[in-house]
Protein backbone atom coordinates (compact mmCIF):
# COMPACT_ATOMS: atom_id res chain seq x y z
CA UNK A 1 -38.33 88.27 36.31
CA UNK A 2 -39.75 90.86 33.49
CA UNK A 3 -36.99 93.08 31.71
CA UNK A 4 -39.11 96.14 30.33
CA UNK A 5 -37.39 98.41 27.81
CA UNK A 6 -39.40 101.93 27.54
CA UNK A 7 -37.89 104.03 24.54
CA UNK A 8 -38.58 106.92 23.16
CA UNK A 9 -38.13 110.81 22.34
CA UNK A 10 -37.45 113.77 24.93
CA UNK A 11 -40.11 114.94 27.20
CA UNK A 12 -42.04 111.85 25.64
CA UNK A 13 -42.83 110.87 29.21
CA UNK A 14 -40.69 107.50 29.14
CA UNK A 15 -39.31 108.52 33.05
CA UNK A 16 -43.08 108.51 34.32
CA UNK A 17 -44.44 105.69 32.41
CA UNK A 18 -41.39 103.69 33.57
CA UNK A 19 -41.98 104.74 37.59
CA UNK A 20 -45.45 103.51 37.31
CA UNK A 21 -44.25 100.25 35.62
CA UNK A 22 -42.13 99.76 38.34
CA UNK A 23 -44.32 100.70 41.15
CA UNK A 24 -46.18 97.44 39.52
CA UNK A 25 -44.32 94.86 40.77
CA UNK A 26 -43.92 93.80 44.49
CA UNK A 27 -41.34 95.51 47.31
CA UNK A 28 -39.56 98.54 47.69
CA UNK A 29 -38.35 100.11 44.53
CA UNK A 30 -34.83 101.29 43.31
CA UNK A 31 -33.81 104.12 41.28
CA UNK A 32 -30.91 103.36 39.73
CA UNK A 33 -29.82 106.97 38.10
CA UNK A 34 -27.22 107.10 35.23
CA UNK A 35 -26.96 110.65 35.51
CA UNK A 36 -24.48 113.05 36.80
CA UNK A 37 -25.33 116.98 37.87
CA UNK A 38 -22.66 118.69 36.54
CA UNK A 39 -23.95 121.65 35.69
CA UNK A 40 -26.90 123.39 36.96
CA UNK A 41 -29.63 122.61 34.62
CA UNK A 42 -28.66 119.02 34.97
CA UNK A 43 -28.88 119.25 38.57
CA UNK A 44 -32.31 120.84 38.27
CA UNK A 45 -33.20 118.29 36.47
CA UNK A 46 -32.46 115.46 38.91
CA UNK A 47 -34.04 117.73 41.36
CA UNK A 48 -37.46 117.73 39.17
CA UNK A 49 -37.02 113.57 38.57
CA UNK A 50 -36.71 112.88 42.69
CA UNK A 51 -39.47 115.38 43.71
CA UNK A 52 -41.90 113.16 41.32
CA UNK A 53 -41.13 110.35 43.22
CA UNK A 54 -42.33 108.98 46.17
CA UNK A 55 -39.76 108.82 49.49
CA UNK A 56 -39.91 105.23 49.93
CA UNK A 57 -36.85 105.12 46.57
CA UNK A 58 -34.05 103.64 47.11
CA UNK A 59 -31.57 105.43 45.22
CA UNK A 60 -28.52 104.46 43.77
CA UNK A 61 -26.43 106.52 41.46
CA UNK A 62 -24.17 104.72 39.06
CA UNK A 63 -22.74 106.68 36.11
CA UNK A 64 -21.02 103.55 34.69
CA UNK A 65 -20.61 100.74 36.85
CA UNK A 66 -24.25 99.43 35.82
CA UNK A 67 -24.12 95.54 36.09
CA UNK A 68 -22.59 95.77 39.51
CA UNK A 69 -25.27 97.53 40.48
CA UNK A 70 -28.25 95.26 39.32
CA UNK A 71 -26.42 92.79 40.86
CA UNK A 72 -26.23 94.45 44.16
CA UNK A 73 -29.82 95.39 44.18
CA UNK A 74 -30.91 92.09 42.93
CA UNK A 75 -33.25 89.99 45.18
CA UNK A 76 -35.40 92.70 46.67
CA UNK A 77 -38.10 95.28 44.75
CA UNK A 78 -38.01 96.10 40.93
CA UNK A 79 -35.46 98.80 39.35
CA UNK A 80 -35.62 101.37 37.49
CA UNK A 81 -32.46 102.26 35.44
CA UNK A 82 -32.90 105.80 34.24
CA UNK A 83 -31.27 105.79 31.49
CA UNK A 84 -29.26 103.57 29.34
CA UNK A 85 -28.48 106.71 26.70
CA UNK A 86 -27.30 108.89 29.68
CA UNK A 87 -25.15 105.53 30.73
CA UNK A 88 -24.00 105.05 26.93
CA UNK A 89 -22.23 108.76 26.93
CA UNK A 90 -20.74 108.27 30.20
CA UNK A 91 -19.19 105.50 28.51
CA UNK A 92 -17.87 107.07 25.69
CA UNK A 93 -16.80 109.94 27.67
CA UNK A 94 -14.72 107.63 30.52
CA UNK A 95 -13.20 106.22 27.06
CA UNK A 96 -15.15 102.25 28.38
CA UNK A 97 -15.58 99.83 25.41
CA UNK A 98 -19.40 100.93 25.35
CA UNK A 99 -19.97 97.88 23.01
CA UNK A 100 -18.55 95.11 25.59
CA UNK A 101 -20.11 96.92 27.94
CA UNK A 102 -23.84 96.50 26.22
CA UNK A 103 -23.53 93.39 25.61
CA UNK A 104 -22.21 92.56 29.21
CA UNK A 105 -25.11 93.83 30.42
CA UNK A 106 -27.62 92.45 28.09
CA UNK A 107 -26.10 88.85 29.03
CA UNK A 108 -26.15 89.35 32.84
CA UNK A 109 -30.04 90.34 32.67
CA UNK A 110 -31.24 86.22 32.57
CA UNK A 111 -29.23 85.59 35.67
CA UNK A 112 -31.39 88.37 37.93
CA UNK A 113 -34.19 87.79 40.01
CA UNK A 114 -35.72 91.62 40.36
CA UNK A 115 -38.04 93.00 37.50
CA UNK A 116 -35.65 95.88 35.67
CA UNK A 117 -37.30 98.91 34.07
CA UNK A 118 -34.64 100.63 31.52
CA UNK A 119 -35.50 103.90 29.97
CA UNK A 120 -33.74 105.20 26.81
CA UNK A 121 -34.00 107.74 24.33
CA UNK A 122 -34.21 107.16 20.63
CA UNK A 123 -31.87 109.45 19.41
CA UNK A 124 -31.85 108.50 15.65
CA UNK A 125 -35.16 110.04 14.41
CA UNK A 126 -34.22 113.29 13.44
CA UNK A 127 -31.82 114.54 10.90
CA UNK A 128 -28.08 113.20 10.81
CA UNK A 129 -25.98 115.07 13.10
CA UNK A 130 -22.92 117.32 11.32
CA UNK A 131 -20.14 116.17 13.55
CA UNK A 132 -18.54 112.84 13.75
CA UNK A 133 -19.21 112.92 17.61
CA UNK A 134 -22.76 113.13 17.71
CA UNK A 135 -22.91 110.68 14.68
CA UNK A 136 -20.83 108.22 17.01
CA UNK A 137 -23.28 108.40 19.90
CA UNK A 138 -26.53 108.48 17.65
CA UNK A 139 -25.00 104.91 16.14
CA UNK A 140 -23.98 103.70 19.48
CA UNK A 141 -27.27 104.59 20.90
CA UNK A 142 -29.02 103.11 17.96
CA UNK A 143 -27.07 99.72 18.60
CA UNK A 144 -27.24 99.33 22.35
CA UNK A 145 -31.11 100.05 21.99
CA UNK A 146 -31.32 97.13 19.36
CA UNK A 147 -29.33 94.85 21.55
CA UNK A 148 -31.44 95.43 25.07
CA UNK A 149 -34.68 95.61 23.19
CA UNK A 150 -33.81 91.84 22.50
CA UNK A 151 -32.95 91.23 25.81
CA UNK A 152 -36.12 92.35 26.87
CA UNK A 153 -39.76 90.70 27.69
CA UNK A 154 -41.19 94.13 26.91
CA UNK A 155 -40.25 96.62 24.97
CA UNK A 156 -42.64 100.06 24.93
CA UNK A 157 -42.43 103.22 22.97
CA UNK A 158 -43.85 106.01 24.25
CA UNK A 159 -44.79 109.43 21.98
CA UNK A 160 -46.80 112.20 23.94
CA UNK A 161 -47.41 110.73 27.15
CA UNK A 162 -49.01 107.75 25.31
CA UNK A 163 -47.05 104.18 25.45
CA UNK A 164 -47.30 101.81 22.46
CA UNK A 165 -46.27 97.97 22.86
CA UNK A 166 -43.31 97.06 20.74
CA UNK A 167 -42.79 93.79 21.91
């Protein structure tokens, strides 16, 4: 089974590069989507992420409950989990212990059968955010990043539509 980590900024391209990884490995694929549309824009969005895919998806949407889900899914095509940074602040919204949650995840990935795709944003590249918040979820993001990247076979980072190999 391959466990491919594809980081990066905004609008880097990470969602496309990871669909084509995943359209890579045998069977039908599965979206697994992190995100929820509540508002508008966000809900455009998701609108702009499903028309770019093909109809033969499955789709599952799972705001926080991720391991169950790769679980569930396990055994038939690859996943896509799009994406861990989306997941990490629906954690620290719901109040979840984001770190036991991480690293629940990253030790449940050597027991699965199905190739997994993650997506996630680096968040820490620009300047240091000037509330305690966003500091938080930069540092959190930072960490869970460092922790799947290990967990991971592959680990790309993608800057203007171009991928480079990390690992």
């Amino acid at each position: 089974m391959a466990i491919i980590l594809i980081t990066g900024g905004a609008r880097s391209g990470k969602s496309k590069r990871a669909e084509m990884r995943t359209r890579t490995f045998p069977g039908q694929p599965v979206y697994v989507a992190t995100a929820e549309a509540l508002d508008a824009e966000m809900e455009a969005r998701i609108a702009k992420h499903r028309a770019r895919r093909e109809a033969d998806w499955i789709e599952r949407e799972v705001p926080l409950d991720l391991v169950p889900a790769l679980v569930a899914t396990d055994g038939g095509g690859a996943r896509l989990v799009d994406c861990l940074t989306l997941w990490l602040s629906n954690l620290l919204h719901a109040e979840r212990n984001w770190e036991h949650e991480v690293n629940a995840l990253a030790a449940a990935l050597p027991s699965l059968k199905s190739p997994i795709v993650f997506v996630t944003n680096e968040v820490g590249l620009g300047i240091v955010p000037d509330n305690a918040l966003a500091r938080r979820y930069r540092d959190a993001a930072g960490i869970m990043n460092q922790v799947i990247a290990a967990a991971s076979d592959e680990v790309e980072f993608v800057v203007a539509g171009l991928p480079m190999k990390l690992k």
